[in-house]
N, C-alpha and C. Protein backbone atom coordinates (compact mmCIF):
# COMPACT_ATOMS: atom_id res chain seq x y z
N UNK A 1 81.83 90.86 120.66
CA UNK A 1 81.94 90.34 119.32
C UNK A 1 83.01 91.15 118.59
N UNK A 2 84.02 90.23 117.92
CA UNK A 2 84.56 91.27 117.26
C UNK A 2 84.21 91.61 116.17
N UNK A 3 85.06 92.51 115.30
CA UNK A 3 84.74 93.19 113.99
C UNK A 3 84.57 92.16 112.67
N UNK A 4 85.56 91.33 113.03
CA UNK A 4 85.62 90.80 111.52
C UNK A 4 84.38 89.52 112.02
N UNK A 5 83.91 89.24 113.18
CA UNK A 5 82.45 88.19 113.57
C UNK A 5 81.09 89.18 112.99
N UNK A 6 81.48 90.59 113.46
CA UNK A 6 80.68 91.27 113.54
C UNK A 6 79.98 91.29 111.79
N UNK A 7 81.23 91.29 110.88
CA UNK A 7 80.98 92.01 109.72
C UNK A 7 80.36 90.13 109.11
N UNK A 8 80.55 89.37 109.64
CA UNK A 8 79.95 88.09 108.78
C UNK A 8 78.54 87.82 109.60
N UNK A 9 78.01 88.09 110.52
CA UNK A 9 77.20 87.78 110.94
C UNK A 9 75.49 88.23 110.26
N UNK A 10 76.04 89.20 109.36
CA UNK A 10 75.16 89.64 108.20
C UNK A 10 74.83 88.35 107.08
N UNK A 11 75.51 87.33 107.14
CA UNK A 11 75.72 86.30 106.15
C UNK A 11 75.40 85.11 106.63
N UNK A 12 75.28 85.44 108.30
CA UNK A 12 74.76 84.44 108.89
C UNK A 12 76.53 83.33 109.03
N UNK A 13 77.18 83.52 108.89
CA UNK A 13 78.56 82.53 108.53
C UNK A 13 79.60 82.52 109.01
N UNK A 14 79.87 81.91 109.38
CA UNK A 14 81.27 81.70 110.49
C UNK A 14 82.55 81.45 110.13
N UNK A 15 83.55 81.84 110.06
CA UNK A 15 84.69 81.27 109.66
C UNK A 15 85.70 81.14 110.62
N UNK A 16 85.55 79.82 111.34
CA UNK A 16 86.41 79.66 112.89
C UNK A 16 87.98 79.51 112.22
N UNK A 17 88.69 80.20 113.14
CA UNK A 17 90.59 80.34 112.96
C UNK A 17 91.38 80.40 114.48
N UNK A 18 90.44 81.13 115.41
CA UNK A 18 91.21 81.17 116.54
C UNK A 18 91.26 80.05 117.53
N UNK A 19 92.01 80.08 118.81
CA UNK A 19 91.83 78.62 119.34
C UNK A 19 90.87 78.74 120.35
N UNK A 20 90.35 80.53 120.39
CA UNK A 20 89.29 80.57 121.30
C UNK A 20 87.71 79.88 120.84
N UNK A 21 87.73 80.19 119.26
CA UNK A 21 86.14 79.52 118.34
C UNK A 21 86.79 78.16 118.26
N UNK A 22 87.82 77.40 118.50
CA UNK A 22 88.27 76.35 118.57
C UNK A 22 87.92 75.46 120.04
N UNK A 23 87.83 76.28 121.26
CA UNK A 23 87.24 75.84 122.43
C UNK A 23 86.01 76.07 122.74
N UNK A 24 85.35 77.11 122.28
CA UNK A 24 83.75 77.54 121.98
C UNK A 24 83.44 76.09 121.14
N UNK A 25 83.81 75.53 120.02
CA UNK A 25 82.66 74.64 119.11
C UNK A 25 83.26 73.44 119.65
N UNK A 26 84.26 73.43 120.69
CA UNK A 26 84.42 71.76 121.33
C UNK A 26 83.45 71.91 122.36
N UNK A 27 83.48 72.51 122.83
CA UNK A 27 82.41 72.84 124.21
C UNK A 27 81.01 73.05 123.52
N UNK A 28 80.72 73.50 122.47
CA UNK A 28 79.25 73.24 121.81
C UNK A 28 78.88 72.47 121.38
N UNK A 29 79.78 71.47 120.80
CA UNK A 29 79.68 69.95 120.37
C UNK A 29 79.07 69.11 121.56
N UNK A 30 80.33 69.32 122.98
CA UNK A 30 80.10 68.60 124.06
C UNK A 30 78.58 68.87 124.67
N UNK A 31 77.74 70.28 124.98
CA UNK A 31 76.58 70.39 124.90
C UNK A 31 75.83 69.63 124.30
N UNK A 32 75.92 69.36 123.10
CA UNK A 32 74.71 68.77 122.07
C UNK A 32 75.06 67.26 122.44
N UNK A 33 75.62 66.79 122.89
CA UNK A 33 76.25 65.74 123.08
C UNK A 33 75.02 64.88 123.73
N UNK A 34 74.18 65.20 124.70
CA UNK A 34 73.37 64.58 125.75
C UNK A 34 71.45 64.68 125.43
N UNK A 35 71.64 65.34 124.50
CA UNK A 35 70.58 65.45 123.67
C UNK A 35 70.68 65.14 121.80
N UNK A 36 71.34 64.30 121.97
CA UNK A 36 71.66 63.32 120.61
C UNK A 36 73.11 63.98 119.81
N UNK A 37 73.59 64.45 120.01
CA UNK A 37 74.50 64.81 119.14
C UNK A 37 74.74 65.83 118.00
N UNK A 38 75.21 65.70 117.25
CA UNK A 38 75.36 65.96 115.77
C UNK A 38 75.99 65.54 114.88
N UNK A 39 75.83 65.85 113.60
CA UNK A 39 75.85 64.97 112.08
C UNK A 39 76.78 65.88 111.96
N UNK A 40 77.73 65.24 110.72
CA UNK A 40 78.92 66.29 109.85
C UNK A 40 77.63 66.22 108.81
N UNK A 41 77.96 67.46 108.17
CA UNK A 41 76.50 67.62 107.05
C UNK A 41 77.52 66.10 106.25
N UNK A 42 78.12 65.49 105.72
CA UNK A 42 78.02 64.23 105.23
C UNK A 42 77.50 63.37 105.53
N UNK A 43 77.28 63.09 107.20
CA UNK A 43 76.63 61.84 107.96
C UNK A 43 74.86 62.54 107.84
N UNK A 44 74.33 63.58 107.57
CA UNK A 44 73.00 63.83 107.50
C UNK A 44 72.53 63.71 106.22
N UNK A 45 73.38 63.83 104.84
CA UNK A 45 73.25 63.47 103.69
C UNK A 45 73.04 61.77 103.37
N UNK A 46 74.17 60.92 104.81
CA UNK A 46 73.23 59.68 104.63
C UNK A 46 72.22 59.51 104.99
N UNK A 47 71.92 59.88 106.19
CA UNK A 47 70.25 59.59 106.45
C UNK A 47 69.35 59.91 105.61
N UNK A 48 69.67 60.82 104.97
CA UNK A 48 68.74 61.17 104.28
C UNK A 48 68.24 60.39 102.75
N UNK A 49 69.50 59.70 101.88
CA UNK A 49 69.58 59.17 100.83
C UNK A 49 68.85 58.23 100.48
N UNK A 50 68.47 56.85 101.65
CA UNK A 50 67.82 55.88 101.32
C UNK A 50 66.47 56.44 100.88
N UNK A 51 65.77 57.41 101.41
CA UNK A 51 64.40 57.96 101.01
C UNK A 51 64.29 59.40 100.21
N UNK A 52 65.43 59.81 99.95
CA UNK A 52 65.22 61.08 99.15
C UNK A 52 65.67 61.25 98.15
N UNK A 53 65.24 61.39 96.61
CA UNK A 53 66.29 61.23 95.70
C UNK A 53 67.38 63.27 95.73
N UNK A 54 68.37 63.19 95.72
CA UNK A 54 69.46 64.23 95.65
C UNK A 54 69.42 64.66 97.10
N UNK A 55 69.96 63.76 97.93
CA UNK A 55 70.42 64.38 99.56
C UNK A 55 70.87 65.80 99.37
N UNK A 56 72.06 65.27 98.74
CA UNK A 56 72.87 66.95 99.10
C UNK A 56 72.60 67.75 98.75
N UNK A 57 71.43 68.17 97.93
CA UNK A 57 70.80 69.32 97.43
C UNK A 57 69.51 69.77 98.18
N UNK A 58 69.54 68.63 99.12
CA UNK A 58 68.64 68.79 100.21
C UNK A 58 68.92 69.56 101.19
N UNK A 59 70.38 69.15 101.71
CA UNK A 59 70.96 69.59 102.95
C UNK A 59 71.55 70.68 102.40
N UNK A 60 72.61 70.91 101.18
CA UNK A 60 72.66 72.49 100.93
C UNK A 60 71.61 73.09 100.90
N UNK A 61 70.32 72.86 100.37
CA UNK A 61 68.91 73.95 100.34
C UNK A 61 69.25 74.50 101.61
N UNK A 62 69.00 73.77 102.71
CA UNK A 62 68.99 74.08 104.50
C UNK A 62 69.54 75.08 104.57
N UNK A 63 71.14 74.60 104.30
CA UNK A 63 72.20 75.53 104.79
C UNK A 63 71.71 76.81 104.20
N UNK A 64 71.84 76.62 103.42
CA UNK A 64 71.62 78.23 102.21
C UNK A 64 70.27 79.17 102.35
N UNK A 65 69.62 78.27 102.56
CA UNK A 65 68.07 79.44 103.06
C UNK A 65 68.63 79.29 104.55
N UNK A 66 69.27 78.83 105.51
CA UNK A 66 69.31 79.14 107.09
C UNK A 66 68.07 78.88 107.71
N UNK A 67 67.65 77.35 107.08
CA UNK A 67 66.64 76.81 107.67
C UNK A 67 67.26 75.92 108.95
N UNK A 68 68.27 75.44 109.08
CA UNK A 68 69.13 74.57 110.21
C UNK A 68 70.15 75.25 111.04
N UNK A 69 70.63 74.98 112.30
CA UNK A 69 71.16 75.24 113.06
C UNK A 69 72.77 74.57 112.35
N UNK A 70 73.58 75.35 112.19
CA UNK A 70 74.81 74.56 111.76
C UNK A 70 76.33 75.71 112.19
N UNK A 71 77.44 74.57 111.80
CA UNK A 71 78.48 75.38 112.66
C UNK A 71 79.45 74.59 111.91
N UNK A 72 80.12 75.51 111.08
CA UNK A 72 81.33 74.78 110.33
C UNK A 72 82.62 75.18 110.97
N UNK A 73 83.50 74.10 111.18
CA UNK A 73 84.76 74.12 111.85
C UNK A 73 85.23 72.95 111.12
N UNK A 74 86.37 72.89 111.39
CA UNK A 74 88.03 72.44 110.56
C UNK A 74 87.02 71.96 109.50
N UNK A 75 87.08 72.82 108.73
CA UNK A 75 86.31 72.33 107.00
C UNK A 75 85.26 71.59 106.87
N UNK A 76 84.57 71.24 107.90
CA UNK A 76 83.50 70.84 108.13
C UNK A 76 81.92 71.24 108.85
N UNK A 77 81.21 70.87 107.79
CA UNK A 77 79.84 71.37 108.48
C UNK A 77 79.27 70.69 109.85
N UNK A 78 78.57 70.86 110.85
CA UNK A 78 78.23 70.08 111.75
C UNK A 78 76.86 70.85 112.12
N UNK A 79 75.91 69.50 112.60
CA UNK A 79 74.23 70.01 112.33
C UNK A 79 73.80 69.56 113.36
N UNK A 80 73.21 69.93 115.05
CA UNK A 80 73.08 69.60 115.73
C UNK A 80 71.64 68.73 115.48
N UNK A 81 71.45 67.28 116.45
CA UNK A 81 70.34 66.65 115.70
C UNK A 81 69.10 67.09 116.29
N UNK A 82 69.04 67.91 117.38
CA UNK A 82 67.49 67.92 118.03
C UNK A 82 66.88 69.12 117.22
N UNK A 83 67.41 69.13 116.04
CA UNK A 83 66.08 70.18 115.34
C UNK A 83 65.72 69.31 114.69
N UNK A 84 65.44 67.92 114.48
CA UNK A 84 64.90 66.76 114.10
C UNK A 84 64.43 66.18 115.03
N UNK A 85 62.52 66.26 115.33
CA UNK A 85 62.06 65.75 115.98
C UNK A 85 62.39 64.30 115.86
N UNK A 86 62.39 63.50 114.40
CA UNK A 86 62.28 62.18 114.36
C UNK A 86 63.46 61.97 112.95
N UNK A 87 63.54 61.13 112.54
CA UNK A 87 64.50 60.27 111.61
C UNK A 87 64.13 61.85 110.31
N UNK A 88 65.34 62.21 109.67
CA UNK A 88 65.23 63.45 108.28
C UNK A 88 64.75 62.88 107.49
N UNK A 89 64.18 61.64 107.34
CA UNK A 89 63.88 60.94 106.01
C UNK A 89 61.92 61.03 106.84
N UNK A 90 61.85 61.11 107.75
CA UNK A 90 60.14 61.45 108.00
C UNK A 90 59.93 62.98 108.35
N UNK A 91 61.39 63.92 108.55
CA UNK A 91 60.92 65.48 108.33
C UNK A 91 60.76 65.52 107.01
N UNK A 92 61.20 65.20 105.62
CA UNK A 92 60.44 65.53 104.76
C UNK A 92 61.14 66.68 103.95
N UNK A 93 60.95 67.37 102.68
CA UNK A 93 61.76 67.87 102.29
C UNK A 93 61.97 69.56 102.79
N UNK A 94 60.83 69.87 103.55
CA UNK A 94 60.07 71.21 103.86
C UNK A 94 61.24 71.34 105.66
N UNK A 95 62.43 70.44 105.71
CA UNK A 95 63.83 70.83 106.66
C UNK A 95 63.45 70.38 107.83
N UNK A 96 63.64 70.68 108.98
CA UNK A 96 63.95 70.73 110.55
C UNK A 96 62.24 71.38 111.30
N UNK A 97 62.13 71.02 112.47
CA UNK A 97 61.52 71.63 113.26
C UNK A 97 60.76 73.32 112.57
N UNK A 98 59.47 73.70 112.50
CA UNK A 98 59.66 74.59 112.65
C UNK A 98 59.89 76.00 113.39
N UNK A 99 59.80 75.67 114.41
CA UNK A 99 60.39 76.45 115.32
C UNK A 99 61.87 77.23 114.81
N UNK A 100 61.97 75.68 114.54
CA UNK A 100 63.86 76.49 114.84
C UNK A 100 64.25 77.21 113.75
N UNK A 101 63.72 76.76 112.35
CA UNK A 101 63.39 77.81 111.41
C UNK A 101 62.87 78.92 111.79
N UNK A 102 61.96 79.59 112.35
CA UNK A 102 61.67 80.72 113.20
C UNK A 102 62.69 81.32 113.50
N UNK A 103 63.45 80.49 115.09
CA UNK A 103 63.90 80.96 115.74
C UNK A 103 65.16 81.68 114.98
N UNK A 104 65.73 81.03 113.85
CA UNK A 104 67.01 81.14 113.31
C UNK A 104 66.99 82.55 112.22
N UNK A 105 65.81 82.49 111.66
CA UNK A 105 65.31 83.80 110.92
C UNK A 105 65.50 85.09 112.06
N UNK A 106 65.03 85.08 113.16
CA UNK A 106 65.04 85.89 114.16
C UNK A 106 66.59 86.14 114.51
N UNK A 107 67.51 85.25 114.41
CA UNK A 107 68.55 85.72 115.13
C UNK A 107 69.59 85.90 114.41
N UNK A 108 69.63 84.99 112.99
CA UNK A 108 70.67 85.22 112.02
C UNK A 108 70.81 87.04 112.08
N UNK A 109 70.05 87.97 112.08
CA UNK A 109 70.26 89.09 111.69
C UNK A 109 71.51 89.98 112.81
N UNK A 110 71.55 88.95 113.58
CA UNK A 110 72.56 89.77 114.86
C UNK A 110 73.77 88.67 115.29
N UNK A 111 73.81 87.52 115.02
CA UNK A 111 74.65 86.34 115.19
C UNK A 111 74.82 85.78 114.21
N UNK A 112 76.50 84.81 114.40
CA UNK A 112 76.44 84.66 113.45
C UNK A 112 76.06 82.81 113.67
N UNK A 113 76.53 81.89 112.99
CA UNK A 113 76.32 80.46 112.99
C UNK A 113 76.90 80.21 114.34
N UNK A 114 78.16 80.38 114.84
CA UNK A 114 78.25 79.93 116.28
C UNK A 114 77.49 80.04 117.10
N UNK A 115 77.29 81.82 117.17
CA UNK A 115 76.33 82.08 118.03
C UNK A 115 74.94 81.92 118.28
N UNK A 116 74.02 81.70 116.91
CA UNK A 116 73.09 81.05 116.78
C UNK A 116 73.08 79.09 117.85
N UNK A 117 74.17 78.48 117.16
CA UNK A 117 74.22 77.64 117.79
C UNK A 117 74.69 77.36 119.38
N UNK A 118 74.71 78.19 119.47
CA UNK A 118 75.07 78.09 121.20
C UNK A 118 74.03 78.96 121.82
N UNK A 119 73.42 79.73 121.44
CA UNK A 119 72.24 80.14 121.67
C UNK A 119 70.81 79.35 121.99
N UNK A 120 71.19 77.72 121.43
CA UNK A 120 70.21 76.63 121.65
C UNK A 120 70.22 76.04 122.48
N UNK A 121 71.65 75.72 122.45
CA UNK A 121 72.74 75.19 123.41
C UNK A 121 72.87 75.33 125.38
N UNK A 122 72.34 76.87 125.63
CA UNK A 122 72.46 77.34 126.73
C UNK A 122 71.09 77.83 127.55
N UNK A 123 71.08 77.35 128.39
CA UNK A 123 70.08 77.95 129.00
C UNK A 123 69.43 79.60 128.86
N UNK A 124 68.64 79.54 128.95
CA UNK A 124 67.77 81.04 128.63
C UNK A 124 66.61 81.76 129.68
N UNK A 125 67.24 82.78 129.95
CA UNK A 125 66.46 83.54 131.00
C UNK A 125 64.91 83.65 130.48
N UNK A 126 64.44 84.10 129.52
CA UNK A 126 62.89 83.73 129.23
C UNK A 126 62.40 82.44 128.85
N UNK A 127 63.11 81.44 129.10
CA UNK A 127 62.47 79.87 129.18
C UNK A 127 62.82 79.48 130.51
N UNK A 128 62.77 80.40 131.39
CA UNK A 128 62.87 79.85 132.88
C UNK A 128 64.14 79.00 133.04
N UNK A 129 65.17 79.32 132.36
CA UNK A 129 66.67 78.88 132.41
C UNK A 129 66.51 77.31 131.75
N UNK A 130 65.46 77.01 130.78
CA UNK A 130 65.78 75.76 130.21
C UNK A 130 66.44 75.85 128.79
N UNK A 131 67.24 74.93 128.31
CA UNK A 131 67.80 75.14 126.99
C UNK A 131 66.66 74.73 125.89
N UNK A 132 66.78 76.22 124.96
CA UNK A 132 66.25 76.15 123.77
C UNK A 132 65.86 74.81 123.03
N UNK A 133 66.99 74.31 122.94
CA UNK A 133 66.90 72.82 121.89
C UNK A 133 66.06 72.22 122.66
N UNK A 134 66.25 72.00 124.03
CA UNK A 134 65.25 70.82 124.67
C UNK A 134 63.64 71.13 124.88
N UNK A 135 63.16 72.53 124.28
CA UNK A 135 62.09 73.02 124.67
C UNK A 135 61.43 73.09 123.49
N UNK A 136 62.03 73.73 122.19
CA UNK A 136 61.53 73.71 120.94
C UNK A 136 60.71 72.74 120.64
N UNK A 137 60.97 71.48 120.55
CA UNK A 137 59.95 70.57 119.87
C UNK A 137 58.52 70.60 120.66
N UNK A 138 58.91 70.55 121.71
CA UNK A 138 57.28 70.70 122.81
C UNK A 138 56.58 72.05 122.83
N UNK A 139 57.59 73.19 122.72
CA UNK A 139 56.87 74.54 123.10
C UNK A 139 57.74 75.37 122.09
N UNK A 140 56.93 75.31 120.89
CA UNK A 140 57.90 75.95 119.83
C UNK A 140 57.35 77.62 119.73
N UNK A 141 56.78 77.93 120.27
CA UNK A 141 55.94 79.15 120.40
C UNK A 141 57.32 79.89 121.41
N UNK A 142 57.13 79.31 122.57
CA UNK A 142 57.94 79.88 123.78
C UNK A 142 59.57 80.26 123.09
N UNK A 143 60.01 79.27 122.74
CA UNK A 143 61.31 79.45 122.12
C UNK A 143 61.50 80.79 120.94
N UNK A 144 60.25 80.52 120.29
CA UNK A 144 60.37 81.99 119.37
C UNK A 144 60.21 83.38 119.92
N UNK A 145 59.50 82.93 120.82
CA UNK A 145 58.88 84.36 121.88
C UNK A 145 60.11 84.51 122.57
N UNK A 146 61.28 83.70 122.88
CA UNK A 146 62.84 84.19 123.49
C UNK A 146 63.86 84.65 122.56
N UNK A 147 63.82 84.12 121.84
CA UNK A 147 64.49 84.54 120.18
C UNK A 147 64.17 85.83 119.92
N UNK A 148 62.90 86.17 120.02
CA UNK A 148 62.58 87.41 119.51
C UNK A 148 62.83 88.51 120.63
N UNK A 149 62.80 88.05 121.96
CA UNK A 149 62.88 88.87 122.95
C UNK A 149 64.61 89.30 123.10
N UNK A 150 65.07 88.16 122.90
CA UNK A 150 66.58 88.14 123.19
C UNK A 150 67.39 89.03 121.06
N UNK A 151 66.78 89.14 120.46
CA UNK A 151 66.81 90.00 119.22
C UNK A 151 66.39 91.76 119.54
N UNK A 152 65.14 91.65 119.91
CA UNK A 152 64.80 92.82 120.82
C UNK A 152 66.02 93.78 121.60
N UNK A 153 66.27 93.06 122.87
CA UNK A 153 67.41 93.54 123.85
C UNK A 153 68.80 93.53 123.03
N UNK A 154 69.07 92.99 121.84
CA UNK A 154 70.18 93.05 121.64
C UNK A 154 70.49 94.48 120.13
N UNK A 155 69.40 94.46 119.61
CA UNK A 155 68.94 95.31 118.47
C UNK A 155 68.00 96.76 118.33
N UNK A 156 67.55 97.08 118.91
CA UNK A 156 66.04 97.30 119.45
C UNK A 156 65.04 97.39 118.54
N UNK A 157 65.00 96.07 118.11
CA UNK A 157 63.86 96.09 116.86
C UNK A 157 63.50 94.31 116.86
């Protein structure tokens, strides 16, 4: 990690410039790709509108408490969708999965938004090499118990 990742990862916040975080979030996009995708936080502000009155004060809440998995590149936010078990207008105003709220409290303190998000993204030696995202909604326990283990080995706390 470098210094200037190092020094934002306290903020939880990413500010991609190189063409290496430029091939990292095409290749993290392409991941999320096969397990539904992801929203530009504009396309999750529609889903959300027909049933919520003030979307975007919805989806900034998220961002800003670091209740969602997110990854801003070329000036844009992007929200991978499997921390939404079902349609955002039946999660309700209380955000995403909670797991991944968990999990994200646990790791913001050492990663920053990329790495958080590719951290879901990739297979994981304490989920028996299955990826995070695809395990969370079924076994949201297990996923926190790797989060915290993989915070552990990287922190020692």
């Amino acid at each position: 990690m470098t210094a200037a990742v190092r020094n934002l990862s306290t903020s939880c916040r990413c500010a991609l410039s190189t063409w290496t975080d430029e091939a990292r979030v095409g290749a993290l996009l392409t991941a999320y790709m096969p397990i539904g995708g992801v929203w530009s936080g504009h396309e999750l502000v529609s889903e959300i509108r027909p049933c919520r009155s003030q979307p975007i004060s919805i989806v900034a809440r998220w961002l800003v408490d670091r209740r969602i998995v997110n990854v801003t590149w070329r000036a844009e936010t992007w929200i991978p969708r499997f921390q939404f078990d079902r349609s955002p207008c039946e999660v309700g105003v209380g955000g995403p999965l909670l797991g991944v709220q968990r999990c994200i409290a646990d790791l913001c303190g050492f990663l920053d938004d990329l790495e958080v998000a590719e951290w879901f993204a990739r297979p994981n030696s304490w989920l028996q090499y299955r990826r995070p995202s695809l395990l969370v909604a079924e076994d949201a326990e297990a996923v926190v118990q790797a989060a915290r283990a993989d915070r552990f080995v990287a922190t020692g706390w």
